[in-house]
Protein backbone atom coordinates (compact mmCIF):
# COMPACT_ATOMS: atom_id res chain seq x y z
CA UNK A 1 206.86 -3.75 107.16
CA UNK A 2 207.12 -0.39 106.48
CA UNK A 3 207.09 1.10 110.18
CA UNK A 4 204.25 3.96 109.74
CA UNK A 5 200.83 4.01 111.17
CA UNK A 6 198.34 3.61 108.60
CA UNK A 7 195.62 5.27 111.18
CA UNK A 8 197.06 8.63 110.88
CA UNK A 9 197.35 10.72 108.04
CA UNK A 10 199.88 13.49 107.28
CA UNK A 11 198.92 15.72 109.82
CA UNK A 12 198.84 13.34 112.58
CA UNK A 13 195.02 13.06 112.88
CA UNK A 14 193.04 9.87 112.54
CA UNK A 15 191.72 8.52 110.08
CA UNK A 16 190.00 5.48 107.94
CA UNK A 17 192.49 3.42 106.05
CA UNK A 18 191.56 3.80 102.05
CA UNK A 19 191.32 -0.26 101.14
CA UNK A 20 189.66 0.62 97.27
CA UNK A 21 192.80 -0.57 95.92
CA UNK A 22 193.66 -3.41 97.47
CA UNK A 23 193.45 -6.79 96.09
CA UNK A 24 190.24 -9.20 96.80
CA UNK A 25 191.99 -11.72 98.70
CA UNK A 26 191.09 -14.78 100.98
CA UNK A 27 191.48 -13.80 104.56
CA UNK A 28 192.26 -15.48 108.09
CA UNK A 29 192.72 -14.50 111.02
CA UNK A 30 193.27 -16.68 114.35
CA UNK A 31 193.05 -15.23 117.68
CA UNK A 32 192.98 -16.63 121.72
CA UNK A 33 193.29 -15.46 124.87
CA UNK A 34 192.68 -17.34 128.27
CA UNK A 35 190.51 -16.80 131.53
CA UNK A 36 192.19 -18.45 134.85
CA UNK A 37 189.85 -18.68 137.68
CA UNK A 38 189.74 -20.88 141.09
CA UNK A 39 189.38 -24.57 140.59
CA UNK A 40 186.30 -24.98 141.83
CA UNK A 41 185.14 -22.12 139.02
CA UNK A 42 186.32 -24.29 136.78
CA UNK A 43 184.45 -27.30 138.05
CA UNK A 44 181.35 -25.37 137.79
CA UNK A 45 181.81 -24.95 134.36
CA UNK A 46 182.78 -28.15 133.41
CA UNK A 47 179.94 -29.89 135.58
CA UNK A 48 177.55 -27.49 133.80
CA UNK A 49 176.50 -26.40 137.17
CA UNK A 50 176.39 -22.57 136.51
CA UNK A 51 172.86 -21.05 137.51
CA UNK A 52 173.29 -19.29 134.35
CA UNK A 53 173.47 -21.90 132.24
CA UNK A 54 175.78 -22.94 129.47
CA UNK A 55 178.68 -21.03 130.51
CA UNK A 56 180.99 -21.82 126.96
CA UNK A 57 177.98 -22.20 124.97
CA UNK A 58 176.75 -18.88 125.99
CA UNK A 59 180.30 -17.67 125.51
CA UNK A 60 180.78 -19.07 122.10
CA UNK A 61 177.67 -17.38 120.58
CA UNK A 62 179.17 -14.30 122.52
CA UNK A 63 182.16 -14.28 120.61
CA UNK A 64 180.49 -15.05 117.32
CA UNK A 65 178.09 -11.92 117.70
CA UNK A 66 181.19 -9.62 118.86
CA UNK A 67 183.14 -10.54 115.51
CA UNK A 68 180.37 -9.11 113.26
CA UNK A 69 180.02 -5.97 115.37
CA UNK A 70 183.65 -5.16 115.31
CA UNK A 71 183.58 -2.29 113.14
CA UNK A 72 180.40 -1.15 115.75
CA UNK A 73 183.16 -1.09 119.13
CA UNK A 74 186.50 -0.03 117.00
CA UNK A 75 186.48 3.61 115.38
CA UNK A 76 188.29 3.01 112.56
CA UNK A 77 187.84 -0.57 111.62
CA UNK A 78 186.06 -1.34 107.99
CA UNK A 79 182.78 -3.42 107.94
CA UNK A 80 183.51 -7.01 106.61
CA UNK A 81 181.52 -9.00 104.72
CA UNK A 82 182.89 -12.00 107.35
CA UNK A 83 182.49 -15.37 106.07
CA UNK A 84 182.75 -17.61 108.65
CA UNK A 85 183.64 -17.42 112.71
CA UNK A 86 184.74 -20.07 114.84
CA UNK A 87 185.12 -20.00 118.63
CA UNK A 88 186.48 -22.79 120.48
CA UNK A 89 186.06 -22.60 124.21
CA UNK A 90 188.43 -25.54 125.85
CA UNK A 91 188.47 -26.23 129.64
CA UNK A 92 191.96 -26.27 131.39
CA UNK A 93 192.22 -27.99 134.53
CA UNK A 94 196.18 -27.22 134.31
CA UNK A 95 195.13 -23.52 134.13
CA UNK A 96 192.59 -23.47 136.11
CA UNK A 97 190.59 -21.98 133.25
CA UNK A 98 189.63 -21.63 129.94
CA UNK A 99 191.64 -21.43 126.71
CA UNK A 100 189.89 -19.66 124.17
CA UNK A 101 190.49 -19.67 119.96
CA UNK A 102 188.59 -17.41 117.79
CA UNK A 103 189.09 -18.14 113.62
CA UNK A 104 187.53 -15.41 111.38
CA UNK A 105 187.57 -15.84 107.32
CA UNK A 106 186.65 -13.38 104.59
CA UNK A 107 186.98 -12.65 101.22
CA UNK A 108 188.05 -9.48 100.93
CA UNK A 109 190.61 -5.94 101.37
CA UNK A 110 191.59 -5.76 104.78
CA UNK A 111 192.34 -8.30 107.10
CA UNK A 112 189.75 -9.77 109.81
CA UNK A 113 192.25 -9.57 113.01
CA UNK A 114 190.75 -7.25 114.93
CA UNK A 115 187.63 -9.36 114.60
CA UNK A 116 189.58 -12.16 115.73
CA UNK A 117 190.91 -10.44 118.66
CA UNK A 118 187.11 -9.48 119.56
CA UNK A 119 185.68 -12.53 119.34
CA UNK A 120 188.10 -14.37 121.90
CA UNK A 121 188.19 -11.19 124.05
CA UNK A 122 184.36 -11.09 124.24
CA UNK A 123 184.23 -14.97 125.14
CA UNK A 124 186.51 -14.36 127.89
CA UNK A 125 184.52 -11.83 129.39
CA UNK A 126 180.92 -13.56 128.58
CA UNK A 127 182.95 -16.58 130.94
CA UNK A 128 183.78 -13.67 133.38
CA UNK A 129 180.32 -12.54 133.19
CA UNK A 130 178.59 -15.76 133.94
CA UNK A 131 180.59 -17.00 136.40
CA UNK A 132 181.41 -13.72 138.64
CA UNK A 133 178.97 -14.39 141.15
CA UNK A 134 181.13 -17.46 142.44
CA UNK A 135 184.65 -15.80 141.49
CA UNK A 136 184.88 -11.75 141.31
CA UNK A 137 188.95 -12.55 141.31
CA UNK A 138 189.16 -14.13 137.59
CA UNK A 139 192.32 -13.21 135.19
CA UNK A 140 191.83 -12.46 131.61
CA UNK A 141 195.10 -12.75 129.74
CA UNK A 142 197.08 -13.66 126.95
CA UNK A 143 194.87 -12.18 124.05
CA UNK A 144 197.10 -12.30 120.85
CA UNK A 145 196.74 -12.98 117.11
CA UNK A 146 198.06 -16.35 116.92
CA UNK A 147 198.06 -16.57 112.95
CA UNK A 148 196.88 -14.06 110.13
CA UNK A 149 196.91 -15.07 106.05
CA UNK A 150 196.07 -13.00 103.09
CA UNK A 151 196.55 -9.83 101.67
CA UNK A 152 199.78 -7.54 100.86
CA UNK A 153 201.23 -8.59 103.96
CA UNK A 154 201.32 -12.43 103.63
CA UNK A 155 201.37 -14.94 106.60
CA UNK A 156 202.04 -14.27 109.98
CA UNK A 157 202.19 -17.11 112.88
CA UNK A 158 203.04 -15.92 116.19
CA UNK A 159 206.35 -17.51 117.37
């Protein structure tokens, strides 16, 4: 790790990292996060009896669309040709909550963590979203990359 911010050039403004010489490489990222909320919240969910509707469902295709419109919501993230995008929603009674896992491939010269990190970010709040009307007091927390693969940098897995 070389310690500088790649955001910045020599001047200290912002700016676009240059990727044209980076390697075409296969690319993972996986991301999650977590929403707690009151136990009967979570009962709602789980007994699909949210008046609006699916609550992960709707929260999974949430996530999905937020990954591809990354580069739309972060200034200086690169468009990505992003070739696949998983988002697991999975009920915690323990919690109360939801754990959420977002997996973003592509095939490409940057890395796809920041779409990761959307993707279970925007879940979490499509959850909040849905559900707010029963429970304004719900915690969003815990958003992290959990693993990233590919590129100059190698592997990371979060410890």
């Amino acid at each position: 790790m070389t310690g500088k911010l790649t955001h910045f050039d020599g001047k200290g403004d912002a700016q676009m990292v240059d990727v044209g010489d980076k390697a075409v490489t296969d690319r993972i990222a996986v991301a999650s996060c977590y929403i707690k909320m009151k136990p009967e919240t979570h009962d709602i969910i789980t007994e699909g009896r949210a008046k609006k509707g699916d609550v992960l469902g709707v929260a999974r295709l949430a996530g999905i669309m937020a990954a591809k419109r990354t580069s739309d919501l972060i200034p200086l993230c690169h468009p990505l040709p992003i070739t696949k995008v998983a988002v697991e929603l999975m009920p915690d009674a323990q919690l109360p909550g939801v754990q959420i896992e977002a997996t973003v491939k592509t095939t490409g010269q940057t890395g796809v963590e920041m779409e990761a990190l959307t993707a279970a970010n925007i879940a979490a709040l499509t959850v909040y979203d849905m559900c707010k009307a029963v429970d304004k007091g719900m915690e969003i927390g815990g958003l992290h990359v959990v693993l990233k693969d590919g590129g100059k940098s190698g592997r990371y897995e979060a410890p």
